[in-house]
Protein backbone atom coordinates (compact mmCIF):
# COMPACT_ATOMS: atom_id res chain seq x y z
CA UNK A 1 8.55 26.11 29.99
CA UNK A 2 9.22 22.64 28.32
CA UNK A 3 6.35 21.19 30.55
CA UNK A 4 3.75 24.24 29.06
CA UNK A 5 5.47 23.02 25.43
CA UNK A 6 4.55 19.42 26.04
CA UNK A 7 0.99 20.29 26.98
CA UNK A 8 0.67 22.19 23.82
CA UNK A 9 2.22 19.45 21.99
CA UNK A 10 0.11 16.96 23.10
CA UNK A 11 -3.11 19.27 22.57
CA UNK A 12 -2.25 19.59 19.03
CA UNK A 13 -1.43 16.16 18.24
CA UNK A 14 -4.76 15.12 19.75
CA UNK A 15 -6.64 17.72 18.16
CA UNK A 16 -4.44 16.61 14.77
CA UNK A 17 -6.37 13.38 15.41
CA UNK A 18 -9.69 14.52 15.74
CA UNK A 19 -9.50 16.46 12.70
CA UNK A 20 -8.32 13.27 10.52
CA UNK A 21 -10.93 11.17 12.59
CA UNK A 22 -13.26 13.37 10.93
CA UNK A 23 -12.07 13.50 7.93
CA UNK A 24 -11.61 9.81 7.32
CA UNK A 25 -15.53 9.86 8.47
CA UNK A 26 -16.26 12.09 5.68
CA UNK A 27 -13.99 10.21 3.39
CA UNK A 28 -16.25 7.00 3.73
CA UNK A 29 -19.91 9.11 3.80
CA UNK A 30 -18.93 10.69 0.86
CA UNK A 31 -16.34 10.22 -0.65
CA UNK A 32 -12.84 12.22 -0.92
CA UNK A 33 -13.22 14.60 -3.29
CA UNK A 34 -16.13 16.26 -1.44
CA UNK A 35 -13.85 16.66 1.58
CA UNK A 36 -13.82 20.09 2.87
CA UNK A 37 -12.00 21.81 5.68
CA UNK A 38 -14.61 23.79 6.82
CA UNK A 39 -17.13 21.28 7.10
CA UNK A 40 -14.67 19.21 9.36
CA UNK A 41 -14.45 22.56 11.29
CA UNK A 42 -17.97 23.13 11.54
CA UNK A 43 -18.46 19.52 13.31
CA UNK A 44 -15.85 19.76 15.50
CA UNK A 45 -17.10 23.00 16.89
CA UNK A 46 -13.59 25.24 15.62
CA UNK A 47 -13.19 28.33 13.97
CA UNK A 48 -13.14 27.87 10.47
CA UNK A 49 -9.52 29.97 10.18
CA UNK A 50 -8.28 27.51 13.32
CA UNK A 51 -8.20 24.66 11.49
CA UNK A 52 -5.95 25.93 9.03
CA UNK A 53 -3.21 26.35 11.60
CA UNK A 54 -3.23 22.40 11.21
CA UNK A 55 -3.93 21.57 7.57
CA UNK A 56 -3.32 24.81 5.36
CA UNK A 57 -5.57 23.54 2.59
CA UNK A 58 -7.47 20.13 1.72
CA UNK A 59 -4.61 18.88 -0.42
CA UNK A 60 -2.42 18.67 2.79
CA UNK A 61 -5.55 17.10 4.94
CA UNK A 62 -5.55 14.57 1.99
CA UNK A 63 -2.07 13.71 1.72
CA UNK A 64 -1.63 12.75 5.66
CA UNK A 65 -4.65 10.36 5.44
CA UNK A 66 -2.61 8.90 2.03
CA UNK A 67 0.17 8.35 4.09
CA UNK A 68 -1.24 7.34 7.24
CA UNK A 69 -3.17 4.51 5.00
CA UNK A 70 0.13 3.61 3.30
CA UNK A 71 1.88 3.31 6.54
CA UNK A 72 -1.15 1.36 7.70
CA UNK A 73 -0.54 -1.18 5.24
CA UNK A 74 3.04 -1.08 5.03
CA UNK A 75 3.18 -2.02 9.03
CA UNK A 76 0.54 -4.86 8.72
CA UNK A 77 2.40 -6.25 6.00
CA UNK A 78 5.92 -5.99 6.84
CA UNK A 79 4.47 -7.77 10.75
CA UNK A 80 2.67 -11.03 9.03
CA UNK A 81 5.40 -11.17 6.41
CA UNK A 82 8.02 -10.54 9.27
CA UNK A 83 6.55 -13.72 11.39
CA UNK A 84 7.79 -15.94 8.59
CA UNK A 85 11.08 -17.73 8.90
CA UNK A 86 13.47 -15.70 6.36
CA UNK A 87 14.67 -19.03 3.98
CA UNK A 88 10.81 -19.83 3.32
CA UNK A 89 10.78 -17.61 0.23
CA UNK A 90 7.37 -18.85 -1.00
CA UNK A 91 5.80 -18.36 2.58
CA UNK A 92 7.12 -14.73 2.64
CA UNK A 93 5.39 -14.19 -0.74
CA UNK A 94 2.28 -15.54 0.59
CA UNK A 95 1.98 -13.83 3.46
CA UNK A 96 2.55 -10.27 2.23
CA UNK A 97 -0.33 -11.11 -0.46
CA UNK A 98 -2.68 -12.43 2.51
CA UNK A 99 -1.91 -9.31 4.66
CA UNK A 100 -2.30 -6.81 1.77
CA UNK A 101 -5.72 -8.53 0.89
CA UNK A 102 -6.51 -9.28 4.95
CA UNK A 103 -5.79 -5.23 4.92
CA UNK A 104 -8.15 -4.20 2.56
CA UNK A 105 -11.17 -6.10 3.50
CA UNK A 106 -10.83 -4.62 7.47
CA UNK A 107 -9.86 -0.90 5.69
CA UNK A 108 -11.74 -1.14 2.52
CA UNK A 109 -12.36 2.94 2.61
CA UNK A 110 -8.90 3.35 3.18
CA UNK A 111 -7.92 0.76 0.13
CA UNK A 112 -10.01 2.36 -2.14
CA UNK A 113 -8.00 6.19 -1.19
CA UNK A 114 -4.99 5.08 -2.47
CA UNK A 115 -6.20 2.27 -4.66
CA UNK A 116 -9.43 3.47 -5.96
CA UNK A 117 -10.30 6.22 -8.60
CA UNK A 118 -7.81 9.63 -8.62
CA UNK A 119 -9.54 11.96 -6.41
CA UNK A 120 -10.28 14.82 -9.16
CA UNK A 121 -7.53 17.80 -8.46
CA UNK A 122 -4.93 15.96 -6.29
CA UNK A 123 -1.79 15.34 -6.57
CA UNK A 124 0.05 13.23 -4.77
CA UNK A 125 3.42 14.94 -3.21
CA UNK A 126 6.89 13.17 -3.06
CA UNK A 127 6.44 12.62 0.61
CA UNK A 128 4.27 9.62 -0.02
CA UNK A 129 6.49 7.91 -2.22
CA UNK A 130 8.22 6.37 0.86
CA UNK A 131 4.72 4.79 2.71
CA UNK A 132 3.58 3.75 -0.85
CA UNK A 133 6.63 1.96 -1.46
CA UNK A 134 6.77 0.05 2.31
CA UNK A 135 5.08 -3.48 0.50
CA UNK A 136 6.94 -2.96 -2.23
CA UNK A 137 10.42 -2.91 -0.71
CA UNK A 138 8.99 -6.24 1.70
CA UNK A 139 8.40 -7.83 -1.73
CA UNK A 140 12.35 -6.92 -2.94
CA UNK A 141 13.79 -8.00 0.20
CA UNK A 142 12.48 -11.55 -0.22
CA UNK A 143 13.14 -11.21 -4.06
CA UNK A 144 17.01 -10.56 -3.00
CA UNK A 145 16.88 -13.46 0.03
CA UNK A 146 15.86 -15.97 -2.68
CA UNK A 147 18.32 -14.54 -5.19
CA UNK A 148 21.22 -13.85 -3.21
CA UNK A 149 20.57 -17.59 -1.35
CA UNK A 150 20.58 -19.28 -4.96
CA UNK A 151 16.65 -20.23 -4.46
CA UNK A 152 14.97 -18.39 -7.38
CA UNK A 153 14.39 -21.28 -10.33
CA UNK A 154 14.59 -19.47 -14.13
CA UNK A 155 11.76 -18.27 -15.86
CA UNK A 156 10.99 -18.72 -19.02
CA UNK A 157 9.80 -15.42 -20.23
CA UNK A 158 10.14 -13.49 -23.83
CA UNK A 159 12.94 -11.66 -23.80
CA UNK A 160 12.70 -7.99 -22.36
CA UNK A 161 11.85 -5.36 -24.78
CA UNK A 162 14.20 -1.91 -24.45
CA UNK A 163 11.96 0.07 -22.67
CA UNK A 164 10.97 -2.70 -20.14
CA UNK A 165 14.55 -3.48 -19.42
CA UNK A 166 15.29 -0.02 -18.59
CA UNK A 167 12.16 0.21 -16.04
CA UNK A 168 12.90 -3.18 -14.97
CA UNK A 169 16.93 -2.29 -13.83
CA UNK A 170 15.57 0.74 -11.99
CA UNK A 171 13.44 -1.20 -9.98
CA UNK A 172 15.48 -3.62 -9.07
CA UNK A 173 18.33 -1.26 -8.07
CA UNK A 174 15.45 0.57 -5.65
CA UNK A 175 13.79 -2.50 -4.31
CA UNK A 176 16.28 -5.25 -5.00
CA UNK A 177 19.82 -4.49 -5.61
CA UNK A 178 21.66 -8.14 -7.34
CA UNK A 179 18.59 -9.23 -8.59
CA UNK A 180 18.09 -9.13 -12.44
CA UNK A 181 15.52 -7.32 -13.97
CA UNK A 182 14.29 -10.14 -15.89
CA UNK A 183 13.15 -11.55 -12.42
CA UNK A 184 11.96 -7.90 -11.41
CA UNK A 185 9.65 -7.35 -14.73
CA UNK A 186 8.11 -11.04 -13.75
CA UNK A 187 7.41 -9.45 -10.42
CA UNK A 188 5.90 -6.19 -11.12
CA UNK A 189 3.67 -8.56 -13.13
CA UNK A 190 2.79 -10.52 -10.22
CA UNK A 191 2.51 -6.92 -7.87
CA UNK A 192 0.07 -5.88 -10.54
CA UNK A 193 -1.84 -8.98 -10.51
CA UNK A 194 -1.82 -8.87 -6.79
CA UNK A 195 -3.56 -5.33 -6.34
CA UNK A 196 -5.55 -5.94 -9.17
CA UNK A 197 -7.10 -9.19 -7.63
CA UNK A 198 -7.89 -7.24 -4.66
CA UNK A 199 -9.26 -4.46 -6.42
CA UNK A 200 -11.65 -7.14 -8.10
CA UNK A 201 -12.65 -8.45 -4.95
CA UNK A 202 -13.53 -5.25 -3.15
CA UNK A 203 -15.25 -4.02 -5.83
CA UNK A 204 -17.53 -6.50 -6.46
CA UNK A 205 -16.01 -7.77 -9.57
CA UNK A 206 -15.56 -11.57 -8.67
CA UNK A 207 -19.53 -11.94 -7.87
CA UNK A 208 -21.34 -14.51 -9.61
CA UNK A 209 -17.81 -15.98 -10.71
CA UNK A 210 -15.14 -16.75 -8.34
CA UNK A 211 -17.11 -15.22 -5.04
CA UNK A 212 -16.18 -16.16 -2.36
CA UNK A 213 -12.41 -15.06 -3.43
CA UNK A 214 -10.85 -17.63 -0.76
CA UNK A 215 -9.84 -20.14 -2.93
CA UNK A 216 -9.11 -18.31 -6.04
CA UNK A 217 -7.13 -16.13 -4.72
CA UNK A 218 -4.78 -18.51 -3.10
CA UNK A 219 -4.28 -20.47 -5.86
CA UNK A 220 -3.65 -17.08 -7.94
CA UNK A 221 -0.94 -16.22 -5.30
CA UNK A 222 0.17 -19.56 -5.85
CA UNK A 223 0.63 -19.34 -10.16
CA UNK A 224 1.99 -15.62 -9.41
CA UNK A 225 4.78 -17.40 -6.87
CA UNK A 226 5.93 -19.68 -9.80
CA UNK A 227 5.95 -16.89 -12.30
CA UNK A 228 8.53 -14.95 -9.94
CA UNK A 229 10.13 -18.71 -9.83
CA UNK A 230 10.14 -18.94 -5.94
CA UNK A 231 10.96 -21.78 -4.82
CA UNK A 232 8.26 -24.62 -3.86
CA UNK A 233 8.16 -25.27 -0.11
């Protein structure tokens, strides 16, 4: 009985991956919001009703290629950043920039899912907080080894306005516990910076100026590096 169970298993996890095979080829032809579960059905020569047995409606289809492209990036991040000796603060930053923007040129479909425009009607669910926050939580943990190792020079930053603070202690209690939130509101400028310089580059926004990106965008990770006040190496 637990050998017939294991076939089945494995049947529906491979036809699981067909179907978001498919679907991430649909994704990239034309675009998420025209992705439909009984086209997917239709090429993959199923009964329209079978393939609900695996995805009850495009929302849920949606929201496992979100989180398989979160946990994507996440993993590629957290292994370049991971290959850097833990004191080398400044290193850590820089790789985890380099592998998010490495990332996004190889995936660029898959950047633009959960980076890119809303898809019209969706809405993300609370189970892909957790992949969405995997870079995130690589950036605290270095934030908290330079903090907690006495590495992190001050920055000299206006002071934080109410509502900033606030945001700022939450943060740093989910990604960074010790660390103050006037070093976490420098960061989530730099993590906006970050995504935003990638964004620019996929889109076609740095052409005619600062194309190819190479060089800019080191130097960028650079300036953001001694904005978070992370130690030169």
């Amino acid at each position: 009985m637990n050998a017939i169970r294991t076939a089945r298993q494995r049947a529906r996890d491979e036809l699981t991956r067909e179907i978001k095979a498919e679907a991430r080829r649909q994704v990239v032809a034309e675009g998420p919001q025209r992705l439909s579960l009984r086209s997917i059905s239709r090429e993959l020569g199923m009964a329209s009703s079978a393939i609900y047995r695996y995805f009850p409606s495009r929302d849920h289809l949606l929201t496992a290629l979100i989180i398989d492209a979160y946990d994507s990036l996440g993993a590629a991040v957290e292994d370049v950043e991971s290959h850097v000796p833990r004191e080398y603060i400044r290193a850590r930053w820089q790789a985890l920039c380099t592998g998010v923007r490495t990332w996004a040129r190889q995936r660029s479909q898959e950047y633009a899912l959960i980076y890119g425009s809303p898809v019209p009607g969706y809405r993300a669910p609370e189970e892909t907080i957790a992949p969405a926050s995997r870079v995130a939580m690589a950036l605290g943990r270095l934030l908290a080894d330079g903090w907690a190792a006495g590495e992190l020079r001050p920055v000299q930053a206006p002071p934080l306005r109410p509502g900033l603070a606030e945001q700022a202690e939450h943060v740093a209690t989910v990604i960074a516990p010790g660390v103050p939130r006037e070093v976490l509101a420098q960061a989530l400028i730099a993590w906006t910076q970050l995504f935003g310089m990638v964004n620019f580059e996929l889109f076609g926004h740095l052409v005619g100026s600062a194309d190819p990106a190479d060089e800019f965008f080191d130097h960028a990770v650079d300036c953001m590096a001694d904005l978070m006040g992370l130690p030169a190496e």
